[in-house]
N, C-alpha and C. Protein backbone atom coordinates (compact mmCIF):
# COMPACT_ATOMS: atom_id res chain seq x y z
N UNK A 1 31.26 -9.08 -2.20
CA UNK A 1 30.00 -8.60 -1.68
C UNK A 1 28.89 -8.92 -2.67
N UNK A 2 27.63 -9.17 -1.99
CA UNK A 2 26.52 -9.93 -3.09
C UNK A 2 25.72 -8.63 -3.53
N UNK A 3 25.25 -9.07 -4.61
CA UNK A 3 24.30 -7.60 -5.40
C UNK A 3 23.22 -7.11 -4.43
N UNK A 4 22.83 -6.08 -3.97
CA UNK A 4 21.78 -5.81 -2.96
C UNK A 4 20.89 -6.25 -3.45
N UNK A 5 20.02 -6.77 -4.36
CA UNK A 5 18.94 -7.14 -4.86
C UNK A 5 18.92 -8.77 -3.92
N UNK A 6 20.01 -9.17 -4.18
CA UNK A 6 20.38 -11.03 -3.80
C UNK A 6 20.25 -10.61 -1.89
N UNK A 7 20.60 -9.96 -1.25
CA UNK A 7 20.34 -9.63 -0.03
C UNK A 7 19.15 -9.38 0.59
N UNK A 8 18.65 -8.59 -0.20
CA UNK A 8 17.17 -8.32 -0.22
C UNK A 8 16.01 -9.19 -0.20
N UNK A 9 16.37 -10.33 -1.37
CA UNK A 9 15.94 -11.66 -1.26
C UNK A 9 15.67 -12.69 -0.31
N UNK A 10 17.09 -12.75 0.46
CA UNK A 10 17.73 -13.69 0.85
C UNK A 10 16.83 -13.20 2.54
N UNK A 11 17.07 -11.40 2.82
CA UNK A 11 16.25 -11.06 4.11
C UNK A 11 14.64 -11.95 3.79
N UNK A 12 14.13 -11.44 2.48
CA UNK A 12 12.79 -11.38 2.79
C UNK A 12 12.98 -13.28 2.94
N UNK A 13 12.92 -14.11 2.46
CA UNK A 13 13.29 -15.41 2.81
C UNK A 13 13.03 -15.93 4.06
N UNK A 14 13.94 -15.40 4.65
CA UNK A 14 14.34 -15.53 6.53
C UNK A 14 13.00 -15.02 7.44
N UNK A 15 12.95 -13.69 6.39
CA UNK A 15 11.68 -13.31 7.49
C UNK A 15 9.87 -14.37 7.28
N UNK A 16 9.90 -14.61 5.65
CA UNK A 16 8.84 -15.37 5.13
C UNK A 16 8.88 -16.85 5.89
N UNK A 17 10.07 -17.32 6.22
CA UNK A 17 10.09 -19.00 6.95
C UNK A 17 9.28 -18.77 8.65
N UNK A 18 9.25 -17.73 9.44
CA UNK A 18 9.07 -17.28 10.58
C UNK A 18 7.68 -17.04 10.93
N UNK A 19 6.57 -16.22 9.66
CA UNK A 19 5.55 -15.86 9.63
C UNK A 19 4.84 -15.96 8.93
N UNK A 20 3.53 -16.58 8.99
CA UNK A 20 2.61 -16.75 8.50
C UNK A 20 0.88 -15.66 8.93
N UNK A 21 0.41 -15.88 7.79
CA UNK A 21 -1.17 -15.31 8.54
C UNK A 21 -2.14 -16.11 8.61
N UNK A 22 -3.20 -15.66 9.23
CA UNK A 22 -4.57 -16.65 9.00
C UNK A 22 -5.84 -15.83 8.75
N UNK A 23 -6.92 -16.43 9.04
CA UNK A 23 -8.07 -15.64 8.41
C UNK A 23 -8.18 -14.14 9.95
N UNK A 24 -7.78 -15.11 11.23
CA UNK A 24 -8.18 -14.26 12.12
C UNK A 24 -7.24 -13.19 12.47
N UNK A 25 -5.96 -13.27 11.92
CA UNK A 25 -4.79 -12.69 12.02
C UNK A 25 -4.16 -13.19 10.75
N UNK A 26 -4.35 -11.85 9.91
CA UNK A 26 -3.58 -12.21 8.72
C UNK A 26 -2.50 -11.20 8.61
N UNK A 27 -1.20 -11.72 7.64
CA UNK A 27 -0.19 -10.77 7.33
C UNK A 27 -0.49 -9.96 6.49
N UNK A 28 0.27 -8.34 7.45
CA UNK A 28 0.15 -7.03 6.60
C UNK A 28 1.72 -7.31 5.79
N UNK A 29 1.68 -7.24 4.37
CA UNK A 29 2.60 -7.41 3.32
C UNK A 29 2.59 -5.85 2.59
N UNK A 30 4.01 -5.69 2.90
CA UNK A 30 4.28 -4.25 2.42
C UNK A 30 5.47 -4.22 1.39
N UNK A 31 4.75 -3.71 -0.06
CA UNK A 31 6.30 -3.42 -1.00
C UNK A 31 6.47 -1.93 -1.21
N UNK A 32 7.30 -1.72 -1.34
CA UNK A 32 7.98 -0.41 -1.58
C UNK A 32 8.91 -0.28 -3.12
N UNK A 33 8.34 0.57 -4.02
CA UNK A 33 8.89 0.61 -5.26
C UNK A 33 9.49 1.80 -5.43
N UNK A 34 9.72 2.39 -6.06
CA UNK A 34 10.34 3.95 -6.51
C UNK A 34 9.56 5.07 -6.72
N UNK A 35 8.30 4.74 -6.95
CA UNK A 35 7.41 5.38 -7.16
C UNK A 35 6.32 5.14 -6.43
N UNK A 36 6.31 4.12 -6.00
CA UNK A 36 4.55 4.05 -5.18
C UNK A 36 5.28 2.53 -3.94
N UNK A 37 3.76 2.42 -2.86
CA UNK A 37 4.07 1.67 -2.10
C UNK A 37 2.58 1.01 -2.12
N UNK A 38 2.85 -0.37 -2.10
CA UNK A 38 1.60 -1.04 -1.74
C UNK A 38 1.39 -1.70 0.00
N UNK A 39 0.48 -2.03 0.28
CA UNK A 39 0.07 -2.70 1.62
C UNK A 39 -1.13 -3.73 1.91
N UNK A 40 -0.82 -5.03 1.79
CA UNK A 40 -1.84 -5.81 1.53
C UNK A 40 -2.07 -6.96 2.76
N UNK A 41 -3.34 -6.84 3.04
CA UNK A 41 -3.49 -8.16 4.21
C UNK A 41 -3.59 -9.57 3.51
N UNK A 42 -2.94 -10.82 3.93
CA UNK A 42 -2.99 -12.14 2.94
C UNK A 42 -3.56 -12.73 4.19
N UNK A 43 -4.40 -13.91 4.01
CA UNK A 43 -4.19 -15.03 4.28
C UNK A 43 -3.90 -16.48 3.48
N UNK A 44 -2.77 -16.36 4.55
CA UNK A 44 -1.86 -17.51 4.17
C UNK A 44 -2.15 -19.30 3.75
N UNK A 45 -3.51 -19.63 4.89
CA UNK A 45 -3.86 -20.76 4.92
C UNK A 45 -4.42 -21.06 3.64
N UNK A 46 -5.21 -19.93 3.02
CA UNK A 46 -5.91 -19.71 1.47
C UNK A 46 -5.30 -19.48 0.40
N UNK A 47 -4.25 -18.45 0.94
CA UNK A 47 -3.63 -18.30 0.32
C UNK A 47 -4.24 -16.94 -1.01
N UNK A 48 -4.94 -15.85 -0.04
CA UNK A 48 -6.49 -15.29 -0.49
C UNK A 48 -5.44 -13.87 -0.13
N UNK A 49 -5.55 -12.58 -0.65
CA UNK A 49 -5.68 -11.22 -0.50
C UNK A 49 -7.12 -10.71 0.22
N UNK A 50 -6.75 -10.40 0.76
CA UNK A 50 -8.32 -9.85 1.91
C UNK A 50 -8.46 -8.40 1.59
N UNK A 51 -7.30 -7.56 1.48
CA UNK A 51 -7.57 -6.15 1.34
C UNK A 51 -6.40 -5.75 1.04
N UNK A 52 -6.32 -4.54 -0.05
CA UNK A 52 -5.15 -4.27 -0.70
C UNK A 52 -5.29 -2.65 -0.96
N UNK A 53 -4.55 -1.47 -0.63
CA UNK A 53 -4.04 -0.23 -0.56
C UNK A 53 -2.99 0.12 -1.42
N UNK A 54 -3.15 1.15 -1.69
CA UNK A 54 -1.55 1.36 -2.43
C UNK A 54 -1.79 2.58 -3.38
N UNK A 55 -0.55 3.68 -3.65
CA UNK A 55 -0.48 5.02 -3.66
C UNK A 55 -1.57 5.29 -5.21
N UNK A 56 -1.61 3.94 -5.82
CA UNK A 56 -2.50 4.12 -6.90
C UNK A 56 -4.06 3.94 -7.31
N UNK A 57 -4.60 3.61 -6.03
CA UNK A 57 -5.99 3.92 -5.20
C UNK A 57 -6.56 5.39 -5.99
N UNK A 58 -7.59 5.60 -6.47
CA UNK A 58 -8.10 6.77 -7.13
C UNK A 58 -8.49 7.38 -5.91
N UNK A 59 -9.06 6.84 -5.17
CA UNK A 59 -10.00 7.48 -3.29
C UNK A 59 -8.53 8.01 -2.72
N UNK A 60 -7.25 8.07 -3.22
CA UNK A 60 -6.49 7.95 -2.19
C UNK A 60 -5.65 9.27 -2.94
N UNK A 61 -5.85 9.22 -4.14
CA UNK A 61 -4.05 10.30 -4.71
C UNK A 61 -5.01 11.53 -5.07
N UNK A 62 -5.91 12.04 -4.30
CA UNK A 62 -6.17 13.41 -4.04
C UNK A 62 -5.16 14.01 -2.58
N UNK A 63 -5.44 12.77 -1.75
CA UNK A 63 -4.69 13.22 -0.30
C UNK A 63 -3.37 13.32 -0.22
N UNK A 64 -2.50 13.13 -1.37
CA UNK A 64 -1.16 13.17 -1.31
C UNK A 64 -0.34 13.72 -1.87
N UNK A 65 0.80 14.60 -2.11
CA UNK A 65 1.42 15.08 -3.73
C UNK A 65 2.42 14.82 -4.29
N UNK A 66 2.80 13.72 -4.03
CA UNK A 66 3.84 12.71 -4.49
C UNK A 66 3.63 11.41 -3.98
N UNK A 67 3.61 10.27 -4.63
CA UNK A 67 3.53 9.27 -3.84
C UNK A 67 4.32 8.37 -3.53
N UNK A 68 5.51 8.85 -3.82
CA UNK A 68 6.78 8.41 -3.35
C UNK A 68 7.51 8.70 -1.44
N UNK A 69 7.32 9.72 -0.82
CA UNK A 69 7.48 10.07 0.55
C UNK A 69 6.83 9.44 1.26
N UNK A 70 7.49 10.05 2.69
CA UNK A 70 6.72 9.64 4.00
C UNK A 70 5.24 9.71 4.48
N UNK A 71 4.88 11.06 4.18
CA UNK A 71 3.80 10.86 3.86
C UNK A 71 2.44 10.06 3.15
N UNK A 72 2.89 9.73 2.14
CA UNK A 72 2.28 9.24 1.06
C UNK A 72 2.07 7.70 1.90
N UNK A 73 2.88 7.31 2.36
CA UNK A 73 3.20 5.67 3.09
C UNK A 73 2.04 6.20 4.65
N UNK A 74 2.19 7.05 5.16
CA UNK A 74 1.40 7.61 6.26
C UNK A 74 -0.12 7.74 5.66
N UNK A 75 -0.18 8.40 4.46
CA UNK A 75 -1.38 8.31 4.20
C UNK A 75 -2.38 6.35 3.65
N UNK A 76 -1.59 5.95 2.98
CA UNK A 76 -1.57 4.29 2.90
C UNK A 76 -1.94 3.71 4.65
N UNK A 77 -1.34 3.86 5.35
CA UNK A 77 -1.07 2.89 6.53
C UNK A 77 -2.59 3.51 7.41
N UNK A 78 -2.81 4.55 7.06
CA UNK A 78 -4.36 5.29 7.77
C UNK A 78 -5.49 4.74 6.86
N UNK A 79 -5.30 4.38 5.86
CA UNK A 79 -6.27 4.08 4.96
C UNK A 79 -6.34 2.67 5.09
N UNK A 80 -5.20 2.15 4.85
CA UNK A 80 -5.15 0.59 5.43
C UNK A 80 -5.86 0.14 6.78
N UNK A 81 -5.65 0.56 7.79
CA UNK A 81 -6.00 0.60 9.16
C UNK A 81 -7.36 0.79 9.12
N UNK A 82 -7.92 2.02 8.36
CA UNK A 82 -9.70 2.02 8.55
C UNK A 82 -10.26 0.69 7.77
N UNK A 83 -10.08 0.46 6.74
CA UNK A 83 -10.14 -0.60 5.66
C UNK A 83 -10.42 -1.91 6.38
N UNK A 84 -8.94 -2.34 7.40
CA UNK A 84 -9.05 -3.50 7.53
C UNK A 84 -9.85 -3.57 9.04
N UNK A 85 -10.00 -2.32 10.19
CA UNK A 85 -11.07 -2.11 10.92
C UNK A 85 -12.31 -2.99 10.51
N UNK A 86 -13.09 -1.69 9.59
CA UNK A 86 -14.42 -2.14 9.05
C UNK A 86 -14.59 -3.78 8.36
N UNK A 87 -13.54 -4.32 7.92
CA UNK A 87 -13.62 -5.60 7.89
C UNK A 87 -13.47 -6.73 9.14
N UNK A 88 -13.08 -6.21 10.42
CA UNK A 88 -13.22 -7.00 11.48
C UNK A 88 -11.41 -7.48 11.83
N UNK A 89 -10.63 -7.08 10.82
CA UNK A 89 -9.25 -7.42 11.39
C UNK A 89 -8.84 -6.50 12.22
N UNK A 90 -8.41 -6.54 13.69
CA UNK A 90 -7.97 -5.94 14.53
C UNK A 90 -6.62 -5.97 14.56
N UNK A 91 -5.99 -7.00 15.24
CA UNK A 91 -4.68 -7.76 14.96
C UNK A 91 -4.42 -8.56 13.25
N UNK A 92 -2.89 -8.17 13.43
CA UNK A 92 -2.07 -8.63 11.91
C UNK A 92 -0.68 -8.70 12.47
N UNK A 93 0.25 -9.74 11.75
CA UNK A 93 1.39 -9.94 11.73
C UNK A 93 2.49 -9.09 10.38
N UNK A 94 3.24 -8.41 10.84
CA UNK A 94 3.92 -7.41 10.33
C UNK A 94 4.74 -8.01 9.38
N UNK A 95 4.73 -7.90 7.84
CA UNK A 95 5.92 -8.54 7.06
C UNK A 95 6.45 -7.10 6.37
N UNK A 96 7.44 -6.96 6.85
CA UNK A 96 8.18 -5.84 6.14
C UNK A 96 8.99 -6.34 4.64
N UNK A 97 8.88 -7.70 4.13
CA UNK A 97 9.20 -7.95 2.94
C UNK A 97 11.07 -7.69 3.08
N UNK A 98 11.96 -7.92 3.81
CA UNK A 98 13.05 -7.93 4.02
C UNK A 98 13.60 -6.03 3.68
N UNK A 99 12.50 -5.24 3.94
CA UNK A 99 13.39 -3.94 3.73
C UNK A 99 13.52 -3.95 5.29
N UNK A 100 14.23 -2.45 5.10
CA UNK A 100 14.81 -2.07 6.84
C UNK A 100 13.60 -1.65 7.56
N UNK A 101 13.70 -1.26 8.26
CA UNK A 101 12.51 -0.63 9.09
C UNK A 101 12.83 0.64 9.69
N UNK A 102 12.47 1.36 8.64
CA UNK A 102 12.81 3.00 8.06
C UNK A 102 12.22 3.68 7.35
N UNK A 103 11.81 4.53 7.92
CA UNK A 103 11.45 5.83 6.36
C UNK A 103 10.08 5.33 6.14
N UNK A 104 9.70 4.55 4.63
CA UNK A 104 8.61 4.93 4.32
C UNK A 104 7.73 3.49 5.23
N UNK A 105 8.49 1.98 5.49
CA UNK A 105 7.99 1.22 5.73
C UNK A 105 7.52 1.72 7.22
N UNK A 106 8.81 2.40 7.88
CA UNK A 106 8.05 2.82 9.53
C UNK A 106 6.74 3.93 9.21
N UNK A 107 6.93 4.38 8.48
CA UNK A 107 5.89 5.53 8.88
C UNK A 107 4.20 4.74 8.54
N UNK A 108 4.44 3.92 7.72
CA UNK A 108 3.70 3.19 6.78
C UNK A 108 3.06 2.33 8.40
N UNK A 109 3.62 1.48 8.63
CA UNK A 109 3.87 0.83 10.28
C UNK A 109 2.98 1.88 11.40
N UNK A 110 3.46 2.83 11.91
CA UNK A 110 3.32 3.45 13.00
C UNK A 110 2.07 4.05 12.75
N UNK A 111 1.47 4.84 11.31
CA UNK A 111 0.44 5.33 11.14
C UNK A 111 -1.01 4.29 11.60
N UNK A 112 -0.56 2.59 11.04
CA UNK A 112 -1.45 1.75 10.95
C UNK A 112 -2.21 1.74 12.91
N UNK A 113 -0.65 1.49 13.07
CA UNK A 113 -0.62 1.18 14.83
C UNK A 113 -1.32 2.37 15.36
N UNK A 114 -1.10 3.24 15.32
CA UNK A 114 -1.98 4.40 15.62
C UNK A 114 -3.56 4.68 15.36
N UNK A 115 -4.06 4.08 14.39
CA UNK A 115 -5.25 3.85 13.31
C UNK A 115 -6.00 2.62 14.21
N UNK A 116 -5.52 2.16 15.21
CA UNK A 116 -5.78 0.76 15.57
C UNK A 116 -5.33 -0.43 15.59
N UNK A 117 -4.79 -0.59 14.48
CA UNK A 117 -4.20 -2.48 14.19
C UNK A 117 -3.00 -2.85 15.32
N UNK A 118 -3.11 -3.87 15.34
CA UNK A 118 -2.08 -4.09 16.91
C UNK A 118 -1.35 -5.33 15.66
N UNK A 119 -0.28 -5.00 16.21
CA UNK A 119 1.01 -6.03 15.37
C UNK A 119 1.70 -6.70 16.52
């Protein structure tokens, strides 16, 4: 059996050959660490960060009290969603970065979708 790290890899890989973003639809790129979660729109063609969130935002770690939970990813994905609104991105292509689609990445997900962004 391969080290979960080498799996992990090997997902995000598979999913990175499939999807790309652009300026008018760019990819929402989501990592998940032990302690905090980031959420960033790219475009790909540039190869440019357009807008970037994440539990270590000063505007953001009053609203949360750990920033490790579900929440904390719920609060990210609402903040993300107004963010990339007011910049004119409506639609984005979903890169979950080869994790599962669970826990903090769904809530992270569903809050955005709710907020507006259509995936």
């Amino acid at each position: 059996m391969r080290d979960p790290k080498v799996r992990l890899l090997k997902r995000k890989q598979s999913i990175r050959k499939k999807i790309t973003g652009t300026k008018e639809r760019p990819r929402l790129s989501v990592y998940r660490g032990h302690k905090h979660i980031y959420a960033q729109l790219i475009d790909d063609t540039k190869g440019n960060t357009l807008l970037f969130v994440s539990t270590l935002s000063p505007e953001l770690k009053d609203k949360m009290k750990s920033c490790d939970t579900v929440a904390a990813a719920q609060v990210i994905g609402e903040a993300l969603a107004k963010k990339a609104i007011e910049k004119g991105y409506k639609s984005v292509v979903f890169d979950r970065s080869g994790y599962i689609y669970h826990g903090r990445i769904k809530a992270l997900a569903d809050t955005a979708r709710k907020n507006g962004l259509v995936f």
